[in-house]
Protein backbone atom coordinates (compact mmCIF):
# COMPACT_ATOMS: atom_id res chain seq x y z
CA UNK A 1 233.02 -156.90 -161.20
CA UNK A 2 237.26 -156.59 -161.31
CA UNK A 3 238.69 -159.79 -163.25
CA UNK A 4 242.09 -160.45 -162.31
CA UNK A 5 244.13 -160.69 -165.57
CA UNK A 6 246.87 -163.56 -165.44
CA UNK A 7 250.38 -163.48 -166.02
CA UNK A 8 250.18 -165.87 -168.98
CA UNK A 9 247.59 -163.58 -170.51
CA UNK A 10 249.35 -160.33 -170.08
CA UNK A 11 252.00 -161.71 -171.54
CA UNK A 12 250.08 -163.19 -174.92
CA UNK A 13 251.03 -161.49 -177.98
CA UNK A 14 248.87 -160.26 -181.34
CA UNK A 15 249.93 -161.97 -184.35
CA UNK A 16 250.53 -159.03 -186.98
CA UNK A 17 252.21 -161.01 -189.89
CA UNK A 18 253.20 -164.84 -190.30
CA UNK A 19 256.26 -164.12 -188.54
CA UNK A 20 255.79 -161.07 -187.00
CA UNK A 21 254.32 -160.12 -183.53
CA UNK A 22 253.24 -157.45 -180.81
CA UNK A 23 253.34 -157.86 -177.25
CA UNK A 24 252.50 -155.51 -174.64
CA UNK A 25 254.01 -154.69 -170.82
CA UNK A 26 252.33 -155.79 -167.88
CA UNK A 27 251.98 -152.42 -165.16
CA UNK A 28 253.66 -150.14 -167.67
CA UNK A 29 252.82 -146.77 -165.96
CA UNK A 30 254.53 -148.97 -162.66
CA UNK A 31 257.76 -149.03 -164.69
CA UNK A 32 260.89 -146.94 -165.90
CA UNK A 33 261.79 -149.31 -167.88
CA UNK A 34 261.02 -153.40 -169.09
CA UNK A 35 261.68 -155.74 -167.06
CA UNK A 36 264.28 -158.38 -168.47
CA UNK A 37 262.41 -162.01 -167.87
CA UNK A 38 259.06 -160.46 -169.85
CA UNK A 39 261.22 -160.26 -172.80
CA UNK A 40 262.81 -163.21 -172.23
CA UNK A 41 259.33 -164.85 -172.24
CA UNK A 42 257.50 -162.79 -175.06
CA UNK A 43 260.11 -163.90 -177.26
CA UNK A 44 260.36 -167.27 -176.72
CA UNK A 45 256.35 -167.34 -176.90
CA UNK A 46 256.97 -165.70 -180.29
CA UNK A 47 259.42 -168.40 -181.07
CA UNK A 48 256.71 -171.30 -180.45
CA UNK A 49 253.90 -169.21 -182.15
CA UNK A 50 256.20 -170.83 -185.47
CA UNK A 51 257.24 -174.57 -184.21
CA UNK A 52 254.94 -177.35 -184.30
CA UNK A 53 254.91 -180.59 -181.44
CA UNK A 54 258.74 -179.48 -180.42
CA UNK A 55 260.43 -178.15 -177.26
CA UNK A 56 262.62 -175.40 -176.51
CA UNK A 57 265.66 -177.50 -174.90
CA UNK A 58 267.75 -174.10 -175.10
CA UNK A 59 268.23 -170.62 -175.33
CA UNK A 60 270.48 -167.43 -175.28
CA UNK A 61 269.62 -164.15 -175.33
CA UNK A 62 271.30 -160.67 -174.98
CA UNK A 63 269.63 -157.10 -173.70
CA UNK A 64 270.75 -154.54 -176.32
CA UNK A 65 268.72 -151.32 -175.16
CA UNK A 66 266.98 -150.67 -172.01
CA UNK A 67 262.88 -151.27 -173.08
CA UNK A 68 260.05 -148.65 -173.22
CA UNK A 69 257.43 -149.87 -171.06
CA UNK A 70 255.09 -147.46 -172.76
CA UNK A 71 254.94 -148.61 -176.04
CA UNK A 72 254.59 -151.89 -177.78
CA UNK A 73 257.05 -154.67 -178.27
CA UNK A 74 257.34 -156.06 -182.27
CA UNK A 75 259.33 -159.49 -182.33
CA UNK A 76 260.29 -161.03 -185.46
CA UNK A 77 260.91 -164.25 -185.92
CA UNK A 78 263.67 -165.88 -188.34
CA UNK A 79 263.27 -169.27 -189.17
CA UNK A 80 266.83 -170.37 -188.90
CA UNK A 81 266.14 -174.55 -189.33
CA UNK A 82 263.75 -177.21 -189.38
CA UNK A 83 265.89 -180.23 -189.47
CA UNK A 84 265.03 -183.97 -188.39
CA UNK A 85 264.91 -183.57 -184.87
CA UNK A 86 265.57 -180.10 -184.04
CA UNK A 87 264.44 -176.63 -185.06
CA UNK A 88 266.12 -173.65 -184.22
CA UNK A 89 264.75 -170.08 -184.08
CA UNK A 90 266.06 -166.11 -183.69
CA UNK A 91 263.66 -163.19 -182.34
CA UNK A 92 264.40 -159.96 -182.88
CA UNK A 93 262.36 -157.41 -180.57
CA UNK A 94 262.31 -153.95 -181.40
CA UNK A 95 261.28 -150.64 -180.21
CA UNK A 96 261.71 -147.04 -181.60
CA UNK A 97 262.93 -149.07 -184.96
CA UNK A 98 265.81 -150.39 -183.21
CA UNK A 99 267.16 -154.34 -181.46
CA UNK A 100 266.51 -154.14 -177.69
CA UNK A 101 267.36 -157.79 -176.95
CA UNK A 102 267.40 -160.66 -179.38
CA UNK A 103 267.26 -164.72 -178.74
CA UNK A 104 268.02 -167.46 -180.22
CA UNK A 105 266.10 -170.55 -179.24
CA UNK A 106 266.59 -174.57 -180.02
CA UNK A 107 263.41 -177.03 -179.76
CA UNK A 108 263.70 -180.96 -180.07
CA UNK A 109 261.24 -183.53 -180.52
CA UNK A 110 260.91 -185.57 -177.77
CA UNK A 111 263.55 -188.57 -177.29
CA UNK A 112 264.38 -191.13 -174.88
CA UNK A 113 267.86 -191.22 -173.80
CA UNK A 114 270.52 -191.29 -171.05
CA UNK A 115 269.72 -189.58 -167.44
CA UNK A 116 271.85 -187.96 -164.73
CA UNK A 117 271.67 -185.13 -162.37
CA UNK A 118 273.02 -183.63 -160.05
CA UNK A 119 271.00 -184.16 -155.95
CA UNK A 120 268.61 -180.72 -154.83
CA UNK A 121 271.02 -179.33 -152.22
CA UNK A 122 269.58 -178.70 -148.63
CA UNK A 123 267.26 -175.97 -147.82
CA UNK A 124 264.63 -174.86 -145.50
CA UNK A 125 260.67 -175.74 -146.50
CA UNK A 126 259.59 -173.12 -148.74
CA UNK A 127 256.68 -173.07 -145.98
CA UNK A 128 259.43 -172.00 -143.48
CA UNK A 129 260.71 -169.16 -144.94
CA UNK A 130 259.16 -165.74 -145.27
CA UNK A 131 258.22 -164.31 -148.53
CA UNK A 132 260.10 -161.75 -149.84
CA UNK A 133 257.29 -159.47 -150.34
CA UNK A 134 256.92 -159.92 -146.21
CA UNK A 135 260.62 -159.14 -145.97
CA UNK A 136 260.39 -155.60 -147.84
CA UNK A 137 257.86 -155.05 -145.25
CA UNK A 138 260.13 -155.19 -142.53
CA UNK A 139 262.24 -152.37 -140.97
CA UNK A 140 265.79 -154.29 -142.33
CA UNK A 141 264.60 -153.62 -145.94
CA UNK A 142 264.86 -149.96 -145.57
CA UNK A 143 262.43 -149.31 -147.79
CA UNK A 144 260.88 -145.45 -147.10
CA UNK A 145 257.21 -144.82 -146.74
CA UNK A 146 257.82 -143.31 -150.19
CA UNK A 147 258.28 -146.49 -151.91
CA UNK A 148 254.93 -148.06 -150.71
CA UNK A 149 253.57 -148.68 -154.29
CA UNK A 150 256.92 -151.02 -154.37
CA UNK A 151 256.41 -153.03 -151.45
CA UNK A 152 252.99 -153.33 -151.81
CA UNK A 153 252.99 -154.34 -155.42
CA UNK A 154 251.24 -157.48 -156.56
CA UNK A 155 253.95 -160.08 -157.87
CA UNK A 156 252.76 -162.53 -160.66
CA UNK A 157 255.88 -164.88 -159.22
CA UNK A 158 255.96 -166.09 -155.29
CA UNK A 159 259.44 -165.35 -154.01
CA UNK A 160 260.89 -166.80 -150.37
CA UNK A 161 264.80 -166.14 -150.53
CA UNK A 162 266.79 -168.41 -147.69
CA UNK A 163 268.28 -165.65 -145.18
CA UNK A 164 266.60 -162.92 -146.49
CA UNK A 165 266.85 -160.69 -149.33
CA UNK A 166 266.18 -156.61 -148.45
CA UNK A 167 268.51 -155.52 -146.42
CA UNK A 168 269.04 -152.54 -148.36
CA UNK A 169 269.82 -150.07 -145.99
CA UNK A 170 272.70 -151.51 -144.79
CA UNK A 171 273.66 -154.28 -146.50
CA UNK A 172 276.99 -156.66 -145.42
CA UNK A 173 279.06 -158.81 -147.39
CA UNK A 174 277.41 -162.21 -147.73
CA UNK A 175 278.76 -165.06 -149.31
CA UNK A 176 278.03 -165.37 -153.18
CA UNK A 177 275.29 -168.21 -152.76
CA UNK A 178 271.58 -167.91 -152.43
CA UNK A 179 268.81 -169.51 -152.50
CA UNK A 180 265.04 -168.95 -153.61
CA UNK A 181 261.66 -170.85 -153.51
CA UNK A 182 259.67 -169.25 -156.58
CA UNK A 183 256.66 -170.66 -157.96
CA UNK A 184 254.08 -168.91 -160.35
CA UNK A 185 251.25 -167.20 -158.23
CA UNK A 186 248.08 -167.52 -161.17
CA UNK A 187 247.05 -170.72 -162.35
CA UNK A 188 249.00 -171.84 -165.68
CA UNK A 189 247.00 -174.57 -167.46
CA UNK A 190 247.91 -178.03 -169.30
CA UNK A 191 250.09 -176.40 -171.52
CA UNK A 192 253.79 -177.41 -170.88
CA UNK A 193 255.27 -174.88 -173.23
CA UNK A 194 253.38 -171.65 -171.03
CA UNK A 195 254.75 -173.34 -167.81
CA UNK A 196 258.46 -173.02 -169.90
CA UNK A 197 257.49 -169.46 -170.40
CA UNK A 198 256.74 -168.48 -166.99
CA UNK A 199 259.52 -169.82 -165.96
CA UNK A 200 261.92 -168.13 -168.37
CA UNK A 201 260.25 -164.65 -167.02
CA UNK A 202 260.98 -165.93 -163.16
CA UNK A 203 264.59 -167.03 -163.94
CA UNK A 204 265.46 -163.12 -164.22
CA UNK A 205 264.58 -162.63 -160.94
CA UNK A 206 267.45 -162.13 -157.99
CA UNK A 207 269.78 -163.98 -160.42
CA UNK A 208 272.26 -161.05 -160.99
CA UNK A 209 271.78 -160.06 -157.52
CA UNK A 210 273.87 -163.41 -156.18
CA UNK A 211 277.20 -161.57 -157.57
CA UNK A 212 276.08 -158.12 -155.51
CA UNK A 213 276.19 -160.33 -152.70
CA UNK A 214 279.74 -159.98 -151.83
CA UNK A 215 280.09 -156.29 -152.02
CA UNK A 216 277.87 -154.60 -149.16
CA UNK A 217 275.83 -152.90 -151.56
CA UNK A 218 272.64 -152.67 -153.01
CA UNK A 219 270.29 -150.87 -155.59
CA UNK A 220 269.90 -148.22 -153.04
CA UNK A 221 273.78 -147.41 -152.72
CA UNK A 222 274.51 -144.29 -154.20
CA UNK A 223 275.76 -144.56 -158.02
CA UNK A 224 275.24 -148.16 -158.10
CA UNK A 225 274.16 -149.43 -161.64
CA UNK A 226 273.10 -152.77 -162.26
CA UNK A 227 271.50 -154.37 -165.47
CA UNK A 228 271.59 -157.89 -166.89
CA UNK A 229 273.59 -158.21 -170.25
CA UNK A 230 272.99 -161.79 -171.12
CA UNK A 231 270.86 -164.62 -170.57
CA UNK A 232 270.66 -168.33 -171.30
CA UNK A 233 268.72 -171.40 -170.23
CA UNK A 234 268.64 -175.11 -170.68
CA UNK A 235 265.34 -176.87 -169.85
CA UNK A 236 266.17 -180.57 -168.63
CA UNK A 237 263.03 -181.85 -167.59
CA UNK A 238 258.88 -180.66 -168.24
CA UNK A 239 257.52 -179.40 -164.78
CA UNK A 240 254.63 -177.41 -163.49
CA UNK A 241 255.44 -174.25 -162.46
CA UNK A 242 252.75 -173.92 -160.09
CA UNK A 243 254.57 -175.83 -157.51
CA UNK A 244 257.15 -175.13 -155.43
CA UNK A 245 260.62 -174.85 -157.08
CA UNK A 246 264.35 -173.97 -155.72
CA UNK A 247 266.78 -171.44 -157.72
CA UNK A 248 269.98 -172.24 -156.51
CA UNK A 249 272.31 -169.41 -157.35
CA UNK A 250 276.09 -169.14 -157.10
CA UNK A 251 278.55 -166.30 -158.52
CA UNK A 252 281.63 -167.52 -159.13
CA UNK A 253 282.98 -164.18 -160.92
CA UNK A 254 283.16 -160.49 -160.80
CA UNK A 255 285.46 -158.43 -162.65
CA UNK A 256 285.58 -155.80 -165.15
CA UNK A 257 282.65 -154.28 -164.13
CA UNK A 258 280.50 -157.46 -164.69
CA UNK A 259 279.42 -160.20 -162.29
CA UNK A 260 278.56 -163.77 -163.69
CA UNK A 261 276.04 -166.12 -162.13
CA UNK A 262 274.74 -169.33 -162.54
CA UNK A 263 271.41 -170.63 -161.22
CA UNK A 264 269.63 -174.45 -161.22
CA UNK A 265 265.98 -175.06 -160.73
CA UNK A 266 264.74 -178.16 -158.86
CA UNK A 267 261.15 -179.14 -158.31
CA UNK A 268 260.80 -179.47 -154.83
CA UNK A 269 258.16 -182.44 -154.99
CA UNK A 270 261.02 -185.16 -156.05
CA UNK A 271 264.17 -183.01 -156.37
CA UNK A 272 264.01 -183.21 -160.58
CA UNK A 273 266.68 -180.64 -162.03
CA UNK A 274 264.38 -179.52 -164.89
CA UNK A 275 266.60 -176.53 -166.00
CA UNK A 276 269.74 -174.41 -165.28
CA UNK A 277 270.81 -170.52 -166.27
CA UNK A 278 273.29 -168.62 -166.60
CA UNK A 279 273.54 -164.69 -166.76
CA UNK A 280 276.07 -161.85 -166.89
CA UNK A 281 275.36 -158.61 -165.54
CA UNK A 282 276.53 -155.18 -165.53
CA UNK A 283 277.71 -154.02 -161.70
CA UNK A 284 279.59 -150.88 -160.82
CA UNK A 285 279.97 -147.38 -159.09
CA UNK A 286 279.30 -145.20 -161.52
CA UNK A 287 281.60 -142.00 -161.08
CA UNK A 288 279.71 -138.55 -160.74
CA UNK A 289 280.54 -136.17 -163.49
CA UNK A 290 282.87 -133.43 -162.70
């Protein structure tokens, strides 16, 4: 019999020294290269692997070098601090002996304190709006019968962008909002640090893309190069990432060849802010050679 393997489990690492680790891609022979929220997560995982009854509140992260899908992942961890009530961490990850992204992660103990936040805008039911892997489906996404591995693929996170997302054939300006219902697909278990995890792999997703938005193009316009360049994410509240959640997204910058977004996640069962992002990406023309 076929066992499904789950997203947390693809995503585990192998413990090689105290503060050294291996980790593995998900679907390489699927990919050209790593995709930017596994990273995110393996790293942070490798982070926790050293911290004991804390919680990442924070981190920031930067791609160096596009990842080889084909070959392992080794993340180092530096044990920056242990202090009172924090404890702060750096990965390292490395391929072909060299950085491809580094992170630097904060955990707390957990503390009572003062509470704000800002209200869950409006947005259609998640159960209202089609899922984005329906959308590629569709004849608007533009998709050719060549790319039917893509839009057939098996997605560990449940996507439903408001207003559609695939319009990659010919794409017009939209405004530099968006919104997305995500929630993890597999089951993720009592652990409240794995549910952080997932969610640090999901925030990658369609982020960058809310600066694109503007510009009537997409990854399917000739010469267009995209890639994110940074990363970093506050987590306000525990949730359970199995449940419905909106990614708002807004772009409030483009310029020098770089867009800059910022996204906020609310639980959609009581409209709980547990964590905001923002990222910088790479987004330009790129000239043909003479």
């Amino acid at each position: 019999m076929e066992t499904t393997t789950t997203l947390a489990e693809t995503l585990g690492l192998e413990r090689l020294e105290v503060n050294l680790f291996r980790g593995t891609t998900p679907d390489a022979d699927q990919r050209h290269r790593i995709y930017g929220g596994q990273v995110i997560a393996q790293s942070l995982l490798a982070a926790y692997e050293t911290v004991e009854d804390r919680t990442c509140h924070s981190l920031h992260c930067y791609f160096i070098r596009p990842g080889d899908p084909s070959i392992p992942i080794v993340f180092e961890v530096d044990r920056s601090r242990d202090g009172g009530s924090f404890t702060t961490r750096r990965v390292i990850a490395v391929q072909h002996g060299q950085q491809i992204f580094n992170l630097a992660a904060s955990f707390q103990t957990a503390e009572q304190g003062f509470e704000h936040q800002s209200d869950m805008p409006q947005a259609p039911a998640p159960e209202d709006v089609a899922s984005d892997s329906e959308q590629r489906k569709s004849p608007a996404s533009g998709a050719p019968p060549q790319d039917e591995d893509w839009i057939d693929r098996h997605e560990p996170i449940e996507m439903r962008t408001v207003g559609g997302r695939f319009d990659t054939a010919t794409p017009a300006p939209r405004e530099p909002v968006q919104q997305v219902w995500f929630r993890a697909r597999d089951p993720i278990g009592d652990d409240p640090h794995m549910h952080q995890v997932i969610l640090a792999y999901a925030s990658d997703m369609s982020l960058l893309g809310t600066s694109i938005r503007p510009h009537g193009v997409s990854w399917r316009t000739p010469g267009f190069q995209t890639a994110s360049l940074d990363h970093a994410m506050w987590f306000h509240r525990p949730t359970d990432f199995n449940q419905w959640h909106l990614y708002q997204q807004e772009s409030p910058s483009a310029s020098n060849g770089r867009g800059f977004n910022l996204g906020y996640i609310y639980r959609a069962s009581d409209g709980a802010l547990v964590a905001s992002c923002a990222q910088e990406g790479l987004m330009r023309i790129r000239k043909p050679r003479a």
